[in-house]
N, C-alpha and C. Protein backbone atom coordinates (compact mmCIF):
# COMPACT_ATOMS: atom_id res chain seq x y z
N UNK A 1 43.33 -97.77 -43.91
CA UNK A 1 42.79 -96.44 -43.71
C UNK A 1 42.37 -96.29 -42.25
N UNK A 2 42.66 -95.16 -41.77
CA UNK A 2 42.35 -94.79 -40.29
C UNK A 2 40.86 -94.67 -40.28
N UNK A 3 40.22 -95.45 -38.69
CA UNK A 3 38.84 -95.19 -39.02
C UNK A 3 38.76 -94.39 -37.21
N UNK A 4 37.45 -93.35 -37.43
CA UNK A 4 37.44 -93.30 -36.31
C UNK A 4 35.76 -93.43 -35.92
N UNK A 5 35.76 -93.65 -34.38
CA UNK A 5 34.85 -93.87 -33.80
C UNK A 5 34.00 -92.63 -32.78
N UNK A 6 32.60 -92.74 -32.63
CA UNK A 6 32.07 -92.29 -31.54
C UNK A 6 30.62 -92.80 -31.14
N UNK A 7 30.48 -93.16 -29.79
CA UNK A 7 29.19 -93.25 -29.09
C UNK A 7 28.22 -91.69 -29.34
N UNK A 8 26.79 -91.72 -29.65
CA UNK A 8 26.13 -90.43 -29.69
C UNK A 8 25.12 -90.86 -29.07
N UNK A 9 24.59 -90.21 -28.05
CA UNK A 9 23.26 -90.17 -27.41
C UNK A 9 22.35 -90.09 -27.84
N UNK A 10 20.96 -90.63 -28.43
CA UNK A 10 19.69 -89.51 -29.05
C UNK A 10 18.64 -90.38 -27.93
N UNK A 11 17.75 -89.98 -28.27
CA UNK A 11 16.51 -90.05 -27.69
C UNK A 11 16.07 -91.27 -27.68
N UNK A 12 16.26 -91.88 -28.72
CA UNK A 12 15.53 -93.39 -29.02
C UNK A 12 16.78 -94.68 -28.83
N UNK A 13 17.94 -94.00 -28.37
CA UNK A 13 19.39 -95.10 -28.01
C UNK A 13 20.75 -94.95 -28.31
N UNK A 14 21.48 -95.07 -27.89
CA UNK A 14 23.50 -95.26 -28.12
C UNK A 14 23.21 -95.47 -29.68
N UNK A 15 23.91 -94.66 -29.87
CA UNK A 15 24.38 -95.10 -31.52
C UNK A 15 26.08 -95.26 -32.10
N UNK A 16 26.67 -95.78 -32.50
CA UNK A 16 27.83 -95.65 -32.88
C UNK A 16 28.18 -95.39 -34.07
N UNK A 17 28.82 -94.30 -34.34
CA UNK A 17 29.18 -93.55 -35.79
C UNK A 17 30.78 -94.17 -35.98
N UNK A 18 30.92 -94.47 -37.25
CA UNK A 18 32.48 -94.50 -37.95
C UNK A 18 32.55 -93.58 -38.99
N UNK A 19 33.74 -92.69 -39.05
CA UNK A 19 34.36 -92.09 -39.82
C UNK A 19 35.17 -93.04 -40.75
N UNK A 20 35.71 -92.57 -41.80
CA UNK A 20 36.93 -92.42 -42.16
C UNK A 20 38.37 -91.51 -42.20
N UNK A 21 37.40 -90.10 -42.05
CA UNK A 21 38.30 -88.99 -41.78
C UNK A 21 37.72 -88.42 -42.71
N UNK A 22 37.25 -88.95 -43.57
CA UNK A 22 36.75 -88.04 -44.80
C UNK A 22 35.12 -88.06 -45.22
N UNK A 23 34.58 -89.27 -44.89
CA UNK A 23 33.09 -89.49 -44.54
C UNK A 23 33.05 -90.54 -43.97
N UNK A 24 31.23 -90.21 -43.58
CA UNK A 24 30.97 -90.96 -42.25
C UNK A 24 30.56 -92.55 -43.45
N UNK A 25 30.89 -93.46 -42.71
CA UNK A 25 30.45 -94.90 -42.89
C UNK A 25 30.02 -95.75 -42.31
N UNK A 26 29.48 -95.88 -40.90
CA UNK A 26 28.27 -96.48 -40.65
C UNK A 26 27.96 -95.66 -39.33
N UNK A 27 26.22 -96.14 -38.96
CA UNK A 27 25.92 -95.25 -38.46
C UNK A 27 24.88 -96.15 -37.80
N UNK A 28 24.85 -96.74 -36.51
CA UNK A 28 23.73 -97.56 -36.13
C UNK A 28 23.06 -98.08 -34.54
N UNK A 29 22.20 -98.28 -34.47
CA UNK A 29 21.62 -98.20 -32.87
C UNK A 29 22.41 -99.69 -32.25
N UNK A 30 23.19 -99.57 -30.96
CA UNK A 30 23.43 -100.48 -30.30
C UNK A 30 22.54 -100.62 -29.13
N UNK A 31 22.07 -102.04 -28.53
CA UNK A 31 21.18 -102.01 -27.76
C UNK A 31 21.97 -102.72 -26.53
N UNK A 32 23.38 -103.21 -26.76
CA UNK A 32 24.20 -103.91 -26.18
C UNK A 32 24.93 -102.94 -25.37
N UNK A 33 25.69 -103.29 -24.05
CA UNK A 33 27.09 -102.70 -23.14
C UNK A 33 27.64 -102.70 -24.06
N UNK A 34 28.64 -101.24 -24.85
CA UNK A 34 29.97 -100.92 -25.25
C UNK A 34 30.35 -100.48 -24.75
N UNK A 35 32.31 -100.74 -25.55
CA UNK A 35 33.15 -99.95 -25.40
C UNK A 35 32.58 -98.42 -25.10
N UNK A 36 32.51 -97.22 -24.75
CA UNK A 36 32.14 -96.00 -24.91
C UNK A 36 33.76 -95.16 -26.00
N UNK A 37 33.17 -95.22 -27.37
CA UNK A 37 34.38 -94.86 -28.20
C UNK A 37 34.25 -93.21 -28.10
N UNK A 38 34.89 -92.46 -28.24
CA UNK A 38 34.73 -90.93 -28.20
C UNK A 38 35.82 -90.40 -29.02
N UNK A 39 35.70 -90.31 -29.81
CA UNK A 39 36.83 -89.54 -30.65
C UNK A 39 36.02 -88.57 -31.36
N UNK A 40 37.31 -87.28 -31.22
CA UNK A 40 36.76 -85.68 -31.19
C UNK A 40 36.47 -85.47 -32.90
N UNK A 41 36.84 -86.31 -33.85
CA UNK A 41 37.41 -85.89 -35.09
C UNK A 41 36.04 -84.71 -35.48
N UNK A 42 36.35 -84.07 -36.34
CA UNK A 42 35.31 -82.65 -36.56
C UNK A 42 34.51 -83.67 -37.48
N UNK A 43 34.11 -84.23 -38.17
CA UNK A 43 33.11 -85.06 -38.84
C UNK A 43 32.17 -85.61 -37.99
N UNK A 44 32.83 -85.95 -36.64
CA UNK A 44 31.84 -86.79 -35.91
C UNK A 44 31.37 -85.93 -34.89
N UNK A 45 32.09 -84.92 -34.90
CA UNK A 45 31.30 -83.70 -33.90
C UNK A 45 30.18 -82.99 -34.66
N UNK A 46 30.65 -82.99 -36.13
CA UNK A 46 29.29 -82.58 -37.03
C UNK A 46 28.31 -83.49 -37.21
N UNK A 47 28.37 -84.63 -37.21
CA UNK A 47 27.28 -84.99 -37.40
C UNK A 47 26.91 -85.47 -35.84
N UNK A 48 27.15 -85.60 -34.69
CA UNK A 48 26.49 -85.40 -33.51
C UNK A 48 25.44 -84.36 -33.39
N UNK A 49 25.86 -83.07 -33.98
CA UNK A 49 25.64 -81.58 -33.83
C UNK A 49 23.76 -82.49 -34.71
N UNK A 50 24.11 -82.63 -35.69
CA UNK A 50 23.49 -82.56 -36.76
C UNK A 50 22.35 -83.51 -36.29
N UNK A 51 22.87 -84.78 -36.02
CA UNK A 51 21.85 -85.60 -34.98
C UNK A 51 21.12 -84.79 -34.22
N UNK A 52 21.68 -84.13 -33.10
CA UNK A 52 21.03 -83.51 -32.12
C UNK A 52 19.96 -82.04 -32.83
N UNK A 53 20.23 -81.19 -33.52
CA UNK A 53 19.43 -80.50 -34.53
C UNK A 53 17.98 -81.42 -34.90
N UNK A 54 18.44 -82.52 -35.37
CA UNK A 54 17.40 -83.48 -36.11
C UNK A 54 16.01 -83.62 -35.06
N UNK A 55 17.04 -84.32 -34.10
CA UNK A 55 16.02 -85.16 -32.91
C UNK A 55 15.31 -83.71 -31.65
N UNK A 56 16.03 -81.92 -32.17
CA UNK A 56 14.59 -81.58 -31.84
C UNK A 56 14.36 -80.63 -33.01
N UNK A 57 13.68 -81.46 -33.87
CA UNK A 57 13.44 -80.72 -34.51
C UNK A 57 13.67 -79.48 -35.29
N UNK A 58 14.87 -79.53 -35.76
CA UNK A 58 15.70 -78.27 -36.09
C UNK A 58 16.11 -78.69 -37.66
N UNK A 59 16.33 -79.97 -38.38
CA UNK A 59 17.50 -80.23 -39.10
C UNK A 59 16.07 -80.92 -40.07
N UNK A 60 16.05 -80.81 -41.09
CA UNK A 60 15.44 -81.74 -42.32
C UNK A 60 16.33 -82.45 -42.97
N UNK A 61 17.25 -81.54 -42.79
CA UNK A 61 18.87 -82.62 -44.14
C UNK A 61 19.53 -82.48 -43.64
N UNK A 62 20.97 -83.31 -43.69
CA UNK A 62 22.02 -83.60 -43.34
C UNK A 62 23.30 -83.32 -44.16
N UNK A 63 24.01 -82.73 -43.73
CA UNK A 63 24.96 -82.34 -44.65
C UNK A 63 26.52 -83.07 -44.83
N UNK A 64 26.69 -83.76 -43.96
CA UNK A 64 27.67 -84.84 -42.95
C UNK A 64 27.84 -85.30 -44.61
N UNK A 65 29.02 -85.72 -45.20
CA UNK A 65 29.92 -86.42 -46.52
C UNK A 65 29.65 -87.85 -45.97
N UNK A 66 29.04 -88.82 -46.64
CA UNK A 66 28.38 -90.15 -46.84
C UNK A 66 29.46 -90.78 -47.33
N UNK A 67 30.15 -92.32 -47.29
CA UNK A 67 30.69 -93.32 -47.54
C UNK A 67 30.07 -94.39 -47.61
N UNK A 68 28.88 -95.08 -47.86
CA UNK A 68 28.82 -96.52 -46.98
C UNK A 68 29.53 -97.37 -47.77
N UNK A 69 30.11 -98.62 -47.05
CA UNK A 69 30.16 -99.85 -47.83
C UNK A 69 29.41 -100.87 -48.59
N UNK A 70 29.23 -101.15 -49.52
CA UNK A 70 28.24 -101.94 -50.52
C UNK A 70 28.22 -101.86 -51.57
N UNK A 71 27.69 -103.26 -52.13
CA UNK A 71 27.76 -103.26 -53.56
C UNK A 71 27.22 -102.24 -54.28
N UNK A 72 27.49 -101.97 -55.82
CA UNK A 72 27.01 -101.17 -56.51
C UNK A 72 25.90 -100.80 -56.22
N UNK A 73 24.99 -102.13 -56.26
CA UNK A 73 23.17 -102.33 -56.63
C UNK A 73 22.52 -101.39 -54.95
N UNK A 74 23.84 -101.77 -54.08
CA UNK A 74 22.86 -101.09 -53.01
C UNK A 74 23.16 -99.90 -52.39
N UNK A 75 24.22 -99.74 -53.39
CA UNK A 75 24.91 -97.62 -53.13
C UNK A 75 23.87 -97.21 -53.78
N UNK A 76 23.12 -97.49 -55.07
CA UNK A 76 22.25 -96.76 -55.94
C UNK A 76 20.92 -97.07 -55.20
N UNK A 77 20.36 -97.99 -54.24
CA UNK A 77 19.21 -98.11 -53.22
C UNK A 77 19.23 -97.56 -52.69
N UNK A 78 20.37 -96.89 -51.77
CA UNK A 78 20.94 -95.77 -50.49
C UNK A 78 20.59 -94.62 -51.33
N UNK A 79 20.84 -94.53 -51.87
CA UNK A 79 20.88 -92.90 -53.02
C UNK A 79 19.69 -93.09 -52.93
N UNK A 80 18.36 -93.23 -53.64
CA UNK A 80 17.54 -93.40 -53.86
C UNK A 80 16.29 -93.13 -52.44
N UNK A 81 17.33 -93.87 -51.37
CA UNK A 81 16.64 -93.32 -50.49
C UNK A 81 16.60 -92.16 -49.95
N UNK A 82 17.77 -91.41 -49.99
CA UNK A 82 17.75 -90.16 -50.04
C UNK A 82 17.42 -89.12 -50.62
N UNK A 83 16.52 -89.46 -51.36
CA UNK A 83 15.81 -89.02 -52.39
C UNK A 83 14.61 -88.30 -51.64
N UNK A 84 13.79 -89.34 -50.85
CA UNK A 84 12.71 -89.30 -50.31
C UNK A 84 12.07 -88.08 -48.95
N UNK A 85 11.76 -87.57 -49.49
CA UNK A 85 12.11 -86.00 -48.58
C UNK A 85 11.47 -86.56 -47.30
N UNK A 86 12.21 -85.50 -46.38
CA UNK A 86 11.43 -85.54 -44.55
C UNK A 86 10.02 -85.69 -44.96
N UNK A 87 9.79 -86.63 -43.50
CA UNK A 87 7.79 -86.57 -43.21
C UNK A 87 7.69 -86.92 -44.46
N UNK A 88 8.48 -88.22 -45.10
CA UNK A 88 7.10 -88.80 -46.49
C UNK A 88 7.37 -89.97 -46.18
N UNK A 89 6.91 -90.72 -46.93
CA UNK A 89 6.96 -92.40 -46.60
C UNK A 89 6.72 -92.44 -48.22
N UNK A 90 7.23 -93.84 -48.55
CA UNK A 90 7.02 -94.96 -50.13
C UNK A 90 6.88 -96.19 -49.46
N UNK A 91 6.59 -96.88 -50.31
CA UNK A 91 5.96 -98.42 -50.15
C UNK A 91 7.55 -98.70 -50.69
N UNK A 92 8.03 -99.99 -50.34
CA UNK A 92 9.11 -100.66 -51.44
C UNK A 92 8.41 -100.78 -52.59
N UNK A 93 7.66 -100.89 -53.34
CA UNK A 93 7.59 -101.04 -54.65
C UNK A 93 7.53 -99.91 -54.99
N UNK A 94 7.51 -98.61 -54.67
CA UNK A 94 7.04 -97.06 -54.81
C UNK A 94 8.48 -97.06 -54.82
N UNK A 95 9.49 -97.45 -53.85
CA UNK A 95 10.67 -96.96 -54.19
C UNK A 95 11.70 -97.81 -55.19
N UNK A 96 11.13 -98.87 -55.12
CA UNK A 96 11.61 -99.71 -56.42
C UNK A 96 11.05 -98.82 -57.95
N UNK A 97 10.77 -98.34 -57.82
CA UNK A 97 10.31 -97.40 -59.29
C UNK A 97 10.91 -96.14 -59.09
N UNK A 98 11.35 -95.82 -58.16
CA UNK A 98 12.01 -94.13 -57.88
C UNK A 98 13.60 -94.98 -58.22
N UNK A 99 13.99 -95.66 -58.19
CA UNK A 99 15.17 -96.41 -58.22
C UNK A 99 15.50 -96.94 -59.72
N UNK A 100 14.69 -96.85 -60.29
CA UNK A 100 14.21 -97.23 -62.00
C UNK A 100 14.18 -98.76 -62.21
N UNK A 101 14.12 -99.90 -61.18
CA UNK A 101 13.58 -100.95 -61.60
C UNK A 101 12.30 -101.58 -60.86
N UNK A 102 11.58 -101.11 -61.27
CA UNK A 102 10.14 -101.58 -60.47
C UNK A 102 9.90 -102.79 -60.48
N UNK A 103 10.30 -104.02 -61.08
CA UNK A 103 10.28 -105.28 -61.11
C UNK A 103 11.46 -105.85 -59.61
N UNK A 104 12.28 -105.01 -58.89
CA UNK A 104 13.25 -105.38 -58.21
C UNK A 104 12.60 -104.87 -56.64
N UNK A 105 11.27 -104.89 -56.47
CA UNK A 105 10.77 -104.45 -54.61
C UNK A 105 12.27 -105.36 -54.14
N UNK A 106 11.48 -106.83 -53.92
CA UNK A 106 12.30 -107.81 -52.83
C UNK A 106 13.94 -107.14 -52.67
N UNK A 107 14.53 -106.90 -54.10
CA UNK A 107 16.39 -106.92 -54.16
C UNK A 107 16.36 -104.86 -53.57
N UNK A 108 15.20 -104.43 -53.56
CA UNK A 108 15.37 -102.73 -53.08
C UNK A 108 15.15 -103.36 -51.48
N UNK A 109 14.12 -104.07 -50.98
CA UNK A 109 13.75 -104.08 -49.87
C UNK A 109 14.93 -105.16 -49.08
N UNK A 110 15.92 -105.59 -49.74
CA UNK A 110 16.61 -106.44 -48.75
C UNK A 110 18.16 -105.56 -49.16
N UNK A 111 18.05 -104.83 -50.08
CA UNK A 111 19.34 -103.34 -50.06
C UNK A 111 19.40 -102.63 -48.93
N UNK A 112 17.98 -102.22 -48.67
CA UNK A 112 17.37 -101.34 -47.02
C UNK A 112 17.73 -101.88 -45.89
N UNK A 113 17.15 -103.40 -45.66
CA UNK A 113 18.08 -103.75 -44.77
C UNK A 113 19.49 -103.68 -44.58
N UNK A 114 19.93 -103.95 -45.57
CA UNK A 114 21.77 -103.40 -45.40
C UNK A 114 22.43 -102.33 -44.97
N UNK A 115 21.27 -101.53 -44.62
CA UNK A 115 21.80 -100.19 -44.70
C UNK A 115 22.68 -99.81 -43.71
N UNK A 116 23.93 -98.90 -43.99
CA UNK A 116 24.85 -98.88 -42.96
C UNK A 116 24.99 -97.47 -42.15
N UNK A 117 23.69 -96.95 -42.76
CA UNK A 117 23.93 -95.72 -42.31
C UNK A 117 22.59 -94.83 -41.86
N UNK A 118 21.99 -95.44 -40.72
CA UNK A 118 21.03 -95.19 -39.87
C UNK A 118 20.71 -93.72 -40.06
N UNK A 119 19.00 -93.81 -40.45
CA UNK A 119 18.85 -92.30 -40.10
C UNK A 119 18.94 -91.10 -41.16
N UNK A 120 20.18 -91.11 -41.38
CA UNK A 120 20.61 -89.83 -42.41
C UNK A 120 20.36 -90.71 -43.88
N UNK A 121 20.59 -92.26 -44.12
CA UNK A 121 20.20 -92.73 -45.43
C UNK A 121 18.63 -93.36 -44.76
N UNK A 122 17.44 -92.85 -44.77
CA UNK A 122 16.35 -92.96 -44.24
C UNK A 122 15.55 -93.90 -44.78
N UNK A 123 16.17 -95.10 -44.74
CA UNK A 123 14.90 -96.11 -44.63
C UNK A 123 14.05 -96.78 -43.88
N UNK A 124 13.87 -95.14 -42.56
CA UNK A 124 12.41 -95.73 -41.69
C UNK A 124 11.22 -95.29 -42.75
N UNK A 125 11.86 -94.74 -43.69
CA UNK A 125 10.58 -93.63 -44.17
C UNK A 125 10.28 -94.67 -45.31
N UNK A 126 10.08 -95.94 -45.58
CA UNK A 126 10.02 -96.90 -46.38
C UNK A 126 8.90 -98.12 -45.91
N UNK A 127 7.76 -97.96 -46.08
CA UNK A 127 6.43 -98.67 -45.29
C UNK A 127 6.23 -99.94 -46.14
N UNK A 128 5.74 -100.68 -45.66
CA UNK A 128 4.95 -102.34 -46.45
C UNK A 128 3.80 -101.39 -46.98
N UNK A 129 3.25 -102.02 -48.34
CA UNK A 129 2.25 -101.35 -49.37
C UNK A 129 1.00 -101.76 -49.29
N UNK A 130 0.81 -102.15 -48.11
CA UNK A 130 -0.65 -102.65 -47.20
C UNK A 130 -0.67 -101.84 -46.28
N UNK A 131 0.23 -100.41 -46.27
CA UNK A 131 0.24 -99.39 -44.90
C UNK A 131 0.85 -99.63 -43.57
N UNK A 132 0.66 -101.17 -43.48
CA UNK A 132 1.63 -101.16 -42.24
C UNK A 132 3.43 -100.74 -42.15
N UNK A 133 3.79 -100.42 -41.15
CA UNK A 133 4.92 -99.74 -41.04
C UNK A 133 6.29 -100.53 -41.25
N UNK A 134 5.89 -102.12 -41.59
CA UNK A 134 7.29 -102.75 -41.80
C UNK A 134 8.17 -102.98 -40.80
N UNK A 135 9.14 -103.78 -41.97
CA UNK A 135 10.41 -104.07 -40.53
C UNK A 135 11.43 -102.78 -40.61
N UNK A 136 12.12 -102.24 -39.54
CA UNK A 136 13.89 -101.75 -39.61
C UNK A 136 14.60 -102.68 -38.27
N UNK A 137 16.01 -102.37 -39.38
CA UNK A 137 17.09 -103.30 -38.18
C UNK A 137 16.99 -102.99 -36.62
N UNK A 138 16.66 -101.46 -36.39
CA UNK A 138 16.79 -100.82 -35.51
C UNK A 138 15.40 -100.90 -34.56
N UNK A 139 14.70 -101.61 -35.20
CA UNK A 139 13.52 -102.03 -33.93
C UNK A 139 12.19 -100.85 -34.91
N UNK A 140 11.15 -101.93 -34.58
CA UNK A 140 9.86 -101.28 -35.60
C UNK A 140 9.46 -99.64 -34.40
N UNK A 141 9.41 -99.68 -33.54
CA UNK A 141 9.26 -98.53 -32.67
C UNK A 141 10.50 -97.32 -32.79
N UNK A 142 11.46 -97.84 -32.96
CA UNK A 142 12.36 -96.72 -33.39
C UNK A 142 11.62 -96.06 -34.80
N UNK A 143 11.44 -96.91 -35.52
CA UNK A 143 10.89 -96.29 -36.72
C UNK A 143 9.55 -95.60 -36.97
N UNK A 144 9.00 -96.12 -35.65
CA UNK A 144 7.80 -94.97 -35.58
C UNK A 144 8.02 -93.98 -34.56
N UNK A 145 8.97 -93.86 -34.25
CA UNK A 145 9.59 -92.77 -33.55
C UNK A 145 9.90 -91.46 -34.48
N UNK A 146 10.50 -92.07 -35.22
CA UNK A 146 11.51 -91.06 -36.04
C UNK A 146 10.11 -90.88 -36.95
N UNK A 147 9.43 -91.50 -37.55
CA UNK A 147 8.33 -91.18 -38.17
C UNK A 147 7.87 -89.83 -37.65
N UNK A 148 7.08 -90.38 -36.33
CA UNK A 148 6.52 -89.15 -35.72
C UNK A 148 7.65 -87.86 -35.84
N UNK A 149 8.40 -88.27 -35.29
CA UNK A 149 9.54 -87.05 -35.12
C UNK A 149 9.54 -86.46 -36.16
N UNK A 150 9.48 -87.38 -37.48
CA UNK A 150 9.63 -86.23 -38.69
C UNK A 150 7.89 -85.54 -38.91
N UNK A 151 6.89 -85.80 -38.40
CA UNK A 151 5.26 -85.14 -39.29
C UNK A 151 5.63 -84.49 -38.03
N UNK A 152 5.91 -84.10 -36.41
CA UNK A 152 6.05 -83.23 -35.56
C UNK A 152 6.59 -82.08 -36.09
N UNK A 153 7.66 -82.51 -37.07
CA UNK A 153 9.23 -81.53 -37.42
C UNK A 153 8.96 -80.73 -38.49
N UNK A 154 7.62 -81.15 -39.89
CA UNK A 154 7.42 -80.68 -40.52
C UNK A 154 6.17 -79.94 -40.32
N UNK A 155 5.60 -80.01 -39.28
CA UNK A 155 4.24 -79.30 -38.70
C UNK A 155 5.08 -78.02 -37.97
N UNK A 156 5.80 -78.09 -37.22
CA UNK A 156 6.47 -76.81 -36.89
C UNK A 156 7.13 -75.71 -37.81
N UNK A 157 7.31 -76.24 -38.98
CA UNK A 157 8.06 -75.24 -39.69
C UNK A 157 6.96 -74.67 -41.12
């Protein structure tokens, strides 16, 4: 299957998006020198668009057609996280029960890490249940970035 690529600018770092042509499938902060990939395909110009909406404050949801790769157990974790509306936060065990197995935090909270799709499947919005803000792949300050960005985003509207 043809995949395509693009570098996107935001505020908090380079990100690199993959298509398929038909949805997007991963989506994640590089902190490294790349290639600079740029391909025009209209999926990845929409969800650039859609990024850029987000990061000022314009966009609550995303409308961009989702693919990721992963097992069953952690397509239905991804879902789940999307569940979780702008400007809210859950504990992993809060979302291990929105997920319908509340006995499974650890196997929800190491699904999150997997996640291949930065951002639009939102597991910054997913806190340790002692309040502190937890780990993301993408660096704990990105995630209180986008935090803020989202109680900024929902105070304006």
């Amino acid at each position: 299957m043809l995949e395509f690529s693009r570098t996107i600018s935001t505020p908090i770092g380079e990100m690199i998006a993959v298509a398929d042509g038909v949805a997007l499938t991963y989506l994640d902060f590089v902190d490294d020198e790349i290639q600079s990939e740029c391909s025009n395909h209209p999926l990845l110009l929409q969800l650039e668009q859609e990024l850029n909406e987000y990061f000022s404050k314009r966009r609550q949801i995303f409308t961009v057609p989702l693919s990721p790769f992963g097992t069953p157990f952690q397509k239905g974790v991804w879902e789940t996280l999307q569940k979780i509306p702008y400007a809210t936060t859950l504990s992993y065990s809060q979302e291990a029960k929105l997920f319908g197995n509340p006995k499974a935090t650890r196997a929800v909270a190491n699904a999150n890490s997997k996640n291949p799709i930065s951002i639009i499947i939102p597991c910054h919005r997913v806190v340790a249940s002692n309040g502190t803000i937890g780990g993301y792949s993408g660096g704990v300050w990105r995630k209180e970035f986008l935090l803020s960005l989202e109680r900024a985003g929902l105070a304006q509207h």
